[in-house]
PDB file of N, CA and C in Angstrom:
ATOM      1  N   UNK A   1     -73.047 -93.781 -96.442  1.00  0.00           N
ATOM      2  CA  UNK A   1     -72.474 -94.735 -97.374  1.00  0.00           C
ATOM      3  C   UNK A   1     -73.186 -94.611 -98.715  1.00  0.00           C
ATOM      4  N   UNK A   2     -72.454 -94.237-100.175  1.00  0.00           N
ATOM      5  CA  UNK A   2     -73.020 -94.152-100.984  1.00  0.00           C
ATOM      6  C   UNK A   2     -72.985 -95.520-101.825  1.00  0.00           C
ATOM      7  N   UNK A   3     -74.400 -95.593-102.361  1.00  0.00           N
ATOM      8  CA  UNK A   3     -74.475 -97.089-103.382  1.00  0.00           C
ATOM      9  C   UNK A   3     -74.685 -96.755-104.723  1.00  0.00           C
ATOM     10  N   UNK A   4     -74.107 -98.036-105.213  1.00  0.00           N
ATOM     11  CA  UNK A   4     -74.185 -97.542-106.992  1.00  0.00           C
ATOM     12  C   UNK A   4     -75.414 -99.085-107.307  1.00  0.00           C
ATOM     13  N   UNK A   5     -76.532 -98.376-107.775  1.00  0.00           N
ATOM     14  CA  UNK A   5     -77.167 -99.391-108.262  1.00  0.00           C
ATOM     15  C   UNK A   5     -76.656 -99.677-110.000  1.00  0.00           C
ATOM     16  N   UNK A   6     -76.689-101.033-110.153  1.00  0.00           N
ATOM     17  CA  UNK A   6     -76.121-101.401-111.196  1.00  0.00           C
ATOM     18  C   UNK A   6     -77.335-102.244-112.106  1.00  0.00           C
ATOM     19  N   UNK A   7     -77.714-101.939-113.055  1.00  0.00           N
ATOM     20  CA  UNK A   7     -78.673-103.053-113.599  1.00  0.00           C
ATOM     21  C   UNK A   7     -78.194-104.368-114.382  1.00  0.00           C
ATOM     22  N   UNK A   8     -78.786-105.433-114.009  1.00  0.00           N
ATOM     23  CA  UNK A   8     -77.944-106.897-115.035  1.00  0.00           C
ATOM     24  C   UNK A   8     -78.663-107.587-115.181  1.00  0.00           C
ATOM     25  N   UNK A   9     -78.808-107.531-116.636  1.00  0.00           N
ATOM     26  CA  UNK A   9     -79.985-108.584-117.350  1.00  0.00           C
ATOM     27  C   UNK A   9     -79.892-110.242-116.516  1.00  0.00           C
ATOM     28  N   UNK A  10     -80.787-110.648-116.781  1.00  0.00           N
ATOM     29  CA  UNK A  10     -81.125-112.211-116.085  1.00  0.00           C
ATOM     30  C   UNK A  10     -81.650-112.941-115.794  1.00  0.00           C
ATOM     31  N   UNK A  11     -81.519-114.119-115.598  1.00  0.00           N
ATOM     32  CA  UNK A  11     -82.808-115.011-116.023  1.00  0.00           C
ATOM     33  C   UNK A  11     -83.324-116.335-115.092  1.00  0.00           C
ATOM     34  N   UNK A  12     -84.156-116.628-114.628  1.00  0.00           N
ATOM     35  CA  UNK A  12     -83.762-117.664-113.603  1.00  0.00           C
ATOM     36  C   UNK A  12     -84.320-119.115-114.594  1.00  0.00           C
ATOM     37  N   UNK A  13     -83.278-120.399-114.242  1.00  0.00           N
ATOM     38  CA  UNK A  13     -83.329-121.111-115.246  1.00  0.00           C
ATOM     39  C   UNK A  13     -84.121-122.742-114.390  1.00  0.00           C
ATOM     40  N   UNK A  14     -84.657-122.357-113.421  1.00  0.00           N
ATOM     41  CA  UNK A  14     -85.249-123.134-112.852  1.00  0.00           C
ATOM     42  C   UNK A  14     -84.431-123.411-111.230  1.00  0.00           C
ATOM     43  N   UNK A  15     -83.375-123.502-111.491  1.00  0.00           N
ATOM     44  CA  UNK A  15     -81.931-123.914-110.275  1.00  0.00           C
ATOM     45  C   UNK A  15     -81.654-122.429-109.118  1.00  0.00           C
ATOM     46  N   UNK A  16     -81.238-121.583-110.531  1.00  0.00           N
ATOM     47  CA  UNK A  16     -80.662-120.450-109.985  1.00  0.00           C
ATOM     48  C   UNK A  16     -80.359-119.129-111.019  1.00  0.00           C
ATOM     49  N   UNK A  17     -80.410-118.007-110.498  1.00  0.00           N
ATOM     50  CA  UNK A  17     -80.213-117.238-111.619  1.00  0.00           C
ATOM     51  C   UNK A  17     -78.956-117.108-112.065  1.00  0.00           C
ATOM     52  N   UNK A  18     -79.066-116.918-113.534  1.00  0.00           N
ATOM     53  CA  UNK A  18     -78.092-116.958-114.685  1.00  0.00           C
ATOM     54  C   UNK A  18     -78.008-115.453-114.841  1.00  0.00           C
ATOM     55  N   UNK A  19     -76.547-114.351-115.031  1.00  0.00           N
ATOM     56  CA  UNK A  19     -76.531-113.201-115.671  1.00  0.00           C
ATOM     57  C   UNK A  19     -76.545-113.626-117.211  1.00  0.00           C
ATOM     58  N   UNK A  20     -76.969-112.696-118.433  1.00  0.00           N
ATOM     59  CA  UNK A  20     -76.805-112.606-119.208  1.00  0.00           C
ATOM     60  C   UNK A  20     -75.843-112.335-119.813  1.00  0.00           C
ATOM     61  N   UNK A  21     -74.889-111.444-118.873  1.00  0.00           N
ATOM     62  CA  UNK A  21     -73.685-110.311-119.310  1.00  0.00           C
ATOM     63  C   UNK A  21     -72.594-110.966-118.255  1.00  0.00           C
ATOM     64  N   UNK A  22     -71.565-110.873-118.417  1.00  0.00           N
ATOM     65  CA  UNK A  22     -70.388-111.082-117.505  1.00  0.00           C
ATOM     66  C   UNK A  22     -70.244-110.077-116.626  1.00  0.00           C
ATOM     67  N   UNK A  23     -70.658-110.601-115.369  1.00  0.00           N
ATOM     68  CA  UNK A  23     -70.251-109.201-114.094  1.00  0.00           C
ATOM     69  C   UNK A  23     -69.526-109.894-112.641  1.00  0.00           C
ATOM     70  N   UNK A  24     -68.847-109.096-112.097  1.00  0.00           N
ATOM     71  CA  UNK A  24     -67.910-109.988-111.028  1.00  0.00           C
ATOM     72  C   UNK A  24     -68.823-109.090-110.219  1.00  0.00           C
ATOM     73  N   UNK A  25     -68.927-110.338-108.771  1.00  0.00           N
ATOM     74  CA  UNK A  25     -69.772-109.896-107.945  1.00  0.00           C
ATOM     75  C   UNK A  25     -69.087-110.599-106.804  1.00  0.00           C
ATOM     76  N   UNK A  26     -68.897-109.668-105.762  1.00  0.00           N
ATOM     77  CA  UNK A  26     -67.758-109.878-104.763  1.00  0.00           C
ATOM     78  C   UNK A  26     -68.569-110.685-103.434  1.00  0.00           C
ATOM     79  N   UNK A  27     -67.960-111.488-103.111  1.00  0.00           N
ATOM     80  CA  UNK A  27     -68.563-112.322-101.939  1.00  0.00           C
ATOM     81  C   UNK A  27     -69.225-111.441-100.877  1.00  0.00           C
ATOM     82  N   UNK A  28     -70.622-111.868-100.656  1.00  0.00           N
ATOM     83  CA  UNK A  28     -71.512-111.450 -99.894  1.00  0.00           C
ATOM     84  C   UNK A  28     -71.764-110.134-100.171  1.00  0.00           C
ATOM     85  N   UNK A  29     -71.512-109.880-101.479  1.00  0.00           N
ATOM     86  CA  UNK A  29     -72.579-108.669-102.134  1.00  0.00           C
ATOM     87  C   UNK A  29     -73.952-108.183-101.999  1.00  0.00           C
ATOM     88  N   UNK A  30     -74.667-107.099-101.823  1.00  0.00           N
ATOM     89  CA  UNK A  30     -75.913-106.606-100.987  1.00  0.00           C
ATOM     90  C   UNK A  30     -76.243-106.734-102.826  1.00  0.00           C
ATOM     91  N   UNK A  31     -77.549-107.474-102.834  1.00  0.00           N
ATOM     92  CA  UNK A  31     -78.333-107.286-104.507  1.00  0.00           C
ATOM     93  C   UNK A  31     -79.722-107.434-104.139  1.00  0.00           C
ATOM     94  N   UNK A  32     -80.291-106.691-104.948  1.00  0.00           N
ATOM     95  CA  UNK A  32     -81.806-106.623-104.928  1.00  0.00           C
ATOM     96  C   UNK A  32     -82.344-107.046-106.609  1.00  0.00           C
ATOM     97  N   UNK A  33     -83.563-107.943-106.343  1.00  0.00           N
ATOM     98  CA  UNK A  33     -83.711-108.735-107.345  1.00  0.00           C
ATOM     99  C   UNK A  33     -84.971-108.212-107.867  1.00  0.00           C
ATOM    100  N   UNK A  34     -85.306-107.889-109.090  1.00  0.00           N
ATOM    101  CA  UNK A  34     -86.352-107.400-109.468  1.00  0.00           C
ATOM    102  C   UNK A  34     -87.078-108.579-110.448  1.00  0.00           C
ATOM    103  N   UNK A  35     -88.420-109.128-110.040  1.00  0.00           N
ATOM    104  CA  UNK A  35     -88.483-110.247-111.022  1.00  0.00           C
ATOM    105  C   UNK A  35     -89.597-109.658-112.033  1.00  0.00           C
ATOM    106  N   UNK A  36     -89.575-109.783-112.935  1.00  0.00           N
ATOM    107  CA  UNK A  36     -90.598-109.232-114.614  1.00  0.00           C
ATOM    108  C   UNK A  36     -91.318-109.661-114.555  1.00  0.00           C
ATOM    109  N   UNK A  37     -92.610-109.790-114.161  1.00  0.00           N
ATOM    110  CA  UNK A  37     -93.501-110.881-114.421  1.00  0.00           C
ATOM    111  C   UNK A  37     -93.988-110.489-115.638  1.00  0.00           C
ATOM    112  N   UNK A  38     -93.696-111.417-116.961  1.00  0.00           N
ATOM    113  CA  UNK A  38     -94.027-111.449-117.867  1.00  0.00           C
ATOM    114  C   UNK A  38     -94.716-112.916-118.237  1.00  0.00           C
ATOM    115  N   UNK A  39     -96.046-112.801-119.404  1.00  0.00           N
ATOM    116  CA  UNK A  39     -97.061-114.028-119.377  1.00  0.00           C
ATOM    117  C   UNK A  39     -96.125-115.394-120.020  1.00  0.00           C
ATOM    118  N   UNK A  40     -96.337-116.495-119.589  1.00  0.00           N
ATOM    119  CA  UNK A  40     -95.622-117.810-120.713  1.00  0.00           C
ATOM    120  C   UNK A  40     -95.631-117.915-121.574  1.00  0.00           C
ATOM    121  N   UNK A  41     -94.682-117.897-122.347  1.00  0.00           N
ATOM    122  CA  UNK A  41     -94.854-117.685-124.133  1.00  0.00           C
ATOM    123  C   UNK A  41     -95.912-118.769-124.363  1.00  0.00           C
ATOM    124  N   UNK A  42     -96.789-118.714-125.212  1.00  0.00           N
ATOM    125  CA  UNK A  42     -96.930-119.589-126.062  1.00  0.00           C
ATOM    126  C   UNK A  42     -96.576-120.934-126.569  1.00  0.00           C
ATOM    127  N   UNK A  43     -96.720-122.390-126.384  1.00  0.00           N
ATOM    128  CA  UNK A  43     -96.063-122.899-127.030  1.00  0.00           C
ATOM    129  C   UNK A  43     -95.880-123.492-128.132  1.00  0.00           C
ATOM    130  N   UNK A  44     -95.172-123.803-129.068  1.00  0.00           N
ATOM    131  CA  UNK A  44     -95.502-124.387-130.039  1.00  0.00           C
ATOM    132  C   UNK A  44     -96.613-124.745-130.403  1.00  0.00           C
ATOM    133  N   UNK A  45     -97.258-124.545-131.535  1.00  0.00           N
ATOM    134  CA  UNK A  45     -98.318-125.138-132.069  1.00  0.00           C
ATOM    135  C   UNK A  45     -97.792-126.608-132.622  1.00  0.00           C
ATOM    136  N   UNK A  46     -98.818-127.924-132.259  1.00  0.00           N
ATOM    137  CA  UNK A  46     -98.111-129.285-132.558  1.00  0.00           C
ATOM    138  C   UNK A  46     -99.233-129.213-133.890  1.00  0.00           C
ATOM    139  N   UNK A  47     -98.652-130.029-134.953  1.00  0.00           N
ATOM    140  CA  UNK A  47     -99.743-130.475-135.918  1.00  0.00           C
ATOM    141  C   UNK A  47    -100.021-131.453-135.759  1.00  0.00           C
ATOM    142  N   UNK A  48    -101.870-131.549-136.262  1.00  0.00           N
ATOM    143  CA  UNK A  48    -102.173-132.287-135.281  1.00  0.00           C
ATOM    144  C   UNK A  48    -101.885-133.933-135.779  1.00  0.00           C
ATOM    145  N   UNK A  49    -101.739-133.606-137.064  1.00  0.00           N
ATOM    146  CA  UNK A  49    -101.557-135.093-137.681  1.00  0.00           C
ATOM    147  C   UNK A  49     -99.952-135.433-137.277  1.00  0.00           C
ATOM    148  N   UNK A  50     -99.451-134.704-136.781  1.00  0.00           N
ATOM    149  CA  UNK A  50     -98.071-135.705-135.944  1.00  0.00           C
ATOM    150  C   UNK A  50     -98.274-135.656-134.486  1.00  0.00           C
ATOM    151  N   UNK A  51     -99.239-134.842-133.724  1.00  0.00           N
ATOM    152  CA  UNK A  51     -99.839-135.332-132.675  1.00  0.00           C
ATOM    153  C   UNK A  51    -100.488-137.101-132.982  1.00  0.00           C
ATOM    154  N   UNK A  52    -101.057-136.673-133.684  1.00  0.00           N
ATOM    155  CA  UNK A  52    -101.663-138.469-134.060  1.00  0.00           C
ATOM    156  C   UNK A  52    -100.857-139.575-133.952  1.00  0.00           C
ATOM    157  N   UNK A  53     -99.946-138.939-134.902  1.00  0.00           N
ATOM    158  CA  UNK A  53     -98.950-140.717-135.368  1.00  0.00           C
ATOM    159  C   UNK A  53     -98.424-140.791-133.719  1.00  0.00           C
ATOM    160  N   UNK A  54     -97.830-139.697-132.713  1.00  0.00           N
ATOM    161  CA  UNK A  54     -97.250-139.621-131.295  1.00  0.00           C
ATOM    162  C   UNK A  54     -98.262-140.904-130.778  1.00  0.00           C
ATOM    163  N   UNK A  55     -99.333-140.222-130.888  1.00  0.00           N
ATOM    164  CA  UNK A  55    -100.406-141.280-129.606  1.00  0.00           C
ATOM    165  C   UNK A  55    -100.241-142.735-130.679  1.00  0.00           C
ATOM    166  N   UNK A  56    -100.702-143.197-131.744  1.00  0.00           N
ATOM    167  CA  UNK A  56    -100.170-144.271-132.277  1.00  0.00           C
ATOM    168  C   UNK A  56     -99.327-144.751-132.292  1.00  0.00           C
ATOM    169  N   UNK A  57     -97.829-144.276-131.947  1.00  0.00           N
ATOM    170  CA  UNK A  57     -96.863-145.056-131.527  1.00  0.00           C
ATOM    171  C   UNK A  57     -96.477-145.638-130.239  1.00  0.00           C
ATOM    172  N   UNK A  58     -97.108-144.445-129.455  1.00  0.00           N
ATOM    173  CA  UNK A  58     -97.400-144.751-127.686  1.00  0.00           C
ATOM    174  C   UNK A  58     -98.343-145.844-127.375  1.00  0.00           C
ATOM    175  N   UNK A  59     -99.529-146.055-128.294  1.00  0.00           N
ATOM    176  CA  UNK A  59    -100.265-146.984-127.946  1.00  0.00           C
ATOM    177  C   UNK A  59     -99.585-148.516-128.250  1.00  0.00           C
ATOM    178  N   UNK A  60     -98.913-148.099-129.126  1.00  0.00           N
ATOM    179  CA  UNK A  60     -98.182-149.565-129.437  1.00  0.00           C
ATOM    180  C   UNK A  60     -97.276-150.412-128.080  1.00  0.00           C
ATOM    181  N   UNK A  61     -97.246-149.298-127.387  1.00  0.00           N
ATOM    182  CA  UNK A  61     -96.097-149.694-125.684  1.00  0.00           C
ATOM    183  C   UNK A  61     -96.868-151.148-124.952  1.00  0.00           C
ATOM    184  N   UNK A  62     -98.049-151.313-125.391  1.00  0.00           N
ATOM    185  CA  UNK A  62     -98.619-152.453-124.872  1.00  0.00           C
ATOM    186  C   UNK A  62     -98.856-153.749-125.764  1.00  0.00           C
ATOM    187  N   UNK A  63     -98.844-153.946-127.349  1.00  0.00           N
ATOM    188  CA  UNK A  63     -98.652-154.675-127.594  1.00  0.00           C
ATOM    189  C   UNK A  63     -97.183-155.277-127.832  1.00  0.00           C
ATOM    190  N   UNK A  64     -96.225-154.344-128.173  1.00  0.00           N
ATOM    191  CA  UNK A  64     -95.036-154.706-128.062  1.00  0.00           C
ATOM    192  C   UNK A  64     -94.254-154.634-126.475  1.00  0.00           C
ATOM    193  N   UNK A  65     -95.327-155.167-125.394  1.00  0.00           N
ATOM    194  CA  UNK A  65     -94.017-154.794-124.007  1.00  0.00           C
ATOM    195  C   UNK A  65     -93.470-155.769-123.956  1.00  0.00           C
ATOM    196  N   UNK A  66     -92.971-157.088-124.952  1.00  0.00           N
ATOM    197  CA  UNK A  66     -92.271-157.760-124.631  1.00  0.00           C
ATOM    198  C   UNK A  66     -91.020-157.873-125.737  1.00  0.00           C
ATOM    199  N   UNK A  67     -91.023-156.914-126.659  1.00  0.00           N
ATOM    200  CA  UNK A  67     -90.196-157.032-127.790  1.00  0.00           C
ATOM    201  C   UNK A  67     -89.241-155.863-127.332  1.00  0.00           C
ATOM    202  N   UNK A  68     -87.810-156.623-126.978  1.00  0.00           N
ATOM    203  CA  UNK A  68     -86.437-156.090-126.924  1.00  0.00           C
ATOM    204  C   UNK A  68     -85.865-154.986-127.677  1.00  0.00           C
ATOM    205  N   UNK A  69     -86.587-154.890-129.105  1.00  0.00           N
ATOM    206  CA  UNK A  69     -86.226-153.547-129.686  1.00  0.00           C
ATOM    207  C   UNK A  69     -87.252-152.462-129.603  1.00  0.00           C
ATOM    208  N   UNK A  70     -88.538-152.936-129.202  1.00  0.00           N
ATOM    209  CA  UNK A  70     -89.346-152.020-129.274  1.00  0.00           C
ATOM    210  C   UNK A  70     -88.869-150.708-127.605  1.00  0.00           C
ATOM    211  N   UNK A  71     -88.501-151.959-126.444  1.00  0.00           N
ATOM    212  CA  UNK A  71     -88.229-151.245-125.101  1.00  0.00           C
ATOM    213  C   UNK A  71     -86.920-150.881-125.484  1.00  0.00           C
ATOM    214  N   UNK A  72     -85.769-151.038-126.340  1.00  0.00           N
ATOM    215  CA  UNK A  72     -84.752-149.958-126.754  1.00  0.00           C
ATOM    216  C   UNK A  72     -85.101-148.934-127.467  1.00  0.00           C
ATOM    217  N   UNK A  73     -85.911-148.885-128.276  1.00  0.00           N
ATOM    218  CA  UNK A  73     -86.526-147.534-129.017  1.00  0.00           C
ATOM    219  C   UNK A  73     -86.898-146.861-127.691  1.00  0.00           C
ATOM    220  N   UNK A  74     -88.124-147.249-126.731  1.00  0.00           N
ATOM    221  CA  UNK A  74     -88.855-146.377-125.862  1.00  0.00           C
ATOM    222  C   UNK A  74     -87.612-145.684-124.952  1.00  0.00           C
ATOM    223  N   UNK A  75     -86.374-146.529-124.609  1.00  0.00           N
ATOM    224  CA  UNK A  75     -85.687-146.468-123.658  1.00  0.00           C
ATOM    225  C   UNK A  75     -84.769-145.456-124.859  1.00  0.00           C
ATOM    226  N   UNK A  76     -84.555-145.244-125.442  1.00  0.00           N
ATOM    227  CA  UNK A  76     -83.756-143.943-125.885  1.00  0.00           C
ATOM    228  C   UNK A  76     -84.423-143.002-126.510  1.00  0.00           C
ATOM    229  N   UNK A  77     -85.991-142.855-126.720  1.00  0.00           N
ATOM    230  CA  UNK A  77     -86.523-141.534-126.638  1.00  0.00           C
ATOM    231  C   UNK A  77     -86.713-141.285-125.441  1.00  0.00           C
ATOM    232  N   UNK A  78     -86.879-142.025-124.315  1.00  0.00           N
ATOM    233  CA  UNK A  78     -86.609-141.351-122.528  1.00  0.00           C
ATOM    234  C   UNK A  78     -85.742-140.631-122.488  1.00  0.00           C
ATOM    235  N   UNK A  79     -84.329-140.987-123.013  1.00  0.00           N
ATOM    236  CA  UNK A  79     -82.990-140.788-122.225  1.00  0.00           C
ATOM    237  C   UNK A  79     -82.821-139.295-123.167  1.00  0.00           C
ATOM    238  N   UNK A  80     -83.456-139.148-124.614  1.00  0.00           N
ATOM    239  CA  UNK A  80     -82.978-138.479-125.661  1.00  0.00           C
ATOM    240  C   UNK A  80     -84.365-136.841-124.816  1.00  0.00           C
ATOM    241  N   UNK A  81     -85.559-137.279-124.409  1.00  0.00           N
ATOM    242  CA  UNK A  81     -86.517-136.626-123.872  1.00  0.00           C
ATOM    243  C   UNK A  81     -85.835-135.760-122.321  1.00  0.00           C
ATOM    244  N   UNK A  82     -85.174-136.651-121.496  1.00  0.00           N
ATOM    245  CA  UNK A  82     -84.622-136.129-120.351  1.00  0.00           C
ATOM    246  C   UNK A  82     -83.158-135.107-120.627  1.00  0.00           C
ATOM    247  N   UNK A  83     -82.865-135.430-121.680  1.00  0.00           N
ATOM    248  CA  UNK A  83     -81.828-134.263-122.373  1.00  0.00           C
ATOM    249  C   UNK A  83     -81.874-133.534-123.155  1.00  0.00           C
ATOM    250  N   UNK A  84     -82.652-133.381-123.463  1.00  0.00           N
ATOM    251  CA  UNK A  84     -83.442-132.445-124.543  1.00  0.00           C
ATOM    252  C   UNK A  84     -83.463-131.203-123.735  1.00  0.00           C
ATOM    253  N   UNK A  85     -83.224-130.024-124.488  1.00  0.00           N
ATOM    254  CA  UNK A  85     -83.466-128.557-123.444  1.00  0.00           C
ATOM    255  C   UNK A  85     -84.273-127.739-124.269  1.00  0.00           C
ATOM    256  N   UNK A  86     -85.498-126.990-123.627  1.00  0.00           N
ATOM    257  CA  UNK A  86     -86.279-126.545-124.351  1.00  0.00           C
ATOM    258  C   UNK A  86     -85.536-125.311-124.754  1.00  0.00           C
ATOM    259  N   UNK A  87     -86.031-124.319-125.973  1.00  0.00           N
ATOM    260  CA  UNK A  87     -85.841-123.244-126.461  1.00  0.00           C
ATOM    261  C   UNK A  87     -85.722-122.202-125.825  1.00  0.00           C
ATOM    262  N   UNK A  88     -84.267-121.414-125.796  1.00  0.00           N
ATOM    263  CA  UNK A  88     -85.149-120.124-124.811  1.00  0.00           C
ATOM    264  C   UNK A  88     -85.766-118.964-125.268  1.00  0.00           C
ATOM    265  N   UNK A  89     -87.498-118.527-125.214  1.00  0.00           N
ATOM    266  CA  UNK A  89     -88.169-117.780-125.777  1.00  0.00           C
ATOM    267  C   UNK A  89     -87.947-116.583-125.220  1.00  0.00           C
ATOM    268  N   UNK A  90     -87.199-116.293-124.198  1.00  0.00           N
ATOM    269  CA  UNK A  90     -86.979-114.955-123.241  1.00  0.00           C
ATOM    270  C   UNK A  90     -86.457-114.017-124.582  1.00  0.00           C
TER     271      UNK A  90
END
């Protein structure tokens, strides 16, 4: 039985792998997975003076835990933080 190895860029996105390229791949297809181990990019450098004002506004979560707009601000940088998708550096 002759095989055609095929190469296809790709990426695994935490869930499952993603092709890069559009390829049809027929139910219960024989694939062999080659993974890159390449190092973690880097991340962003934060400056540090908006690192600062971050922890100064976080510290504020305790004098304001009873003010209604302050827990709508916190409550939609959560919701805006849990949807947020990082960059892809690949």
């Amino acid at each position: 039985m002759d095989e055609t190895l095929t190469t296809i860029p790709a990426y695994f996105d935490g869930e499952k792998i993603q092709l890069r390229v559009p390829y049809t791949l027929q139910p219960n297809a024989a694939l062999l997975v080659t993974v890159l181990e390449t190092p973690a990019p880097e991340p962003p450098a934060v400056n540090s003076a908006e690192n600062e004002r971050i922890k100064r506004f976080l510290s504020l979560k305790g004098i304001f835990k009873d003010d209604p707009e302050f827990d709508a601000a916190m409550e939609y940088l959560d919701q805006a933080w849990k949807q947020w998708t990082p960059p892809d550096f690949a």
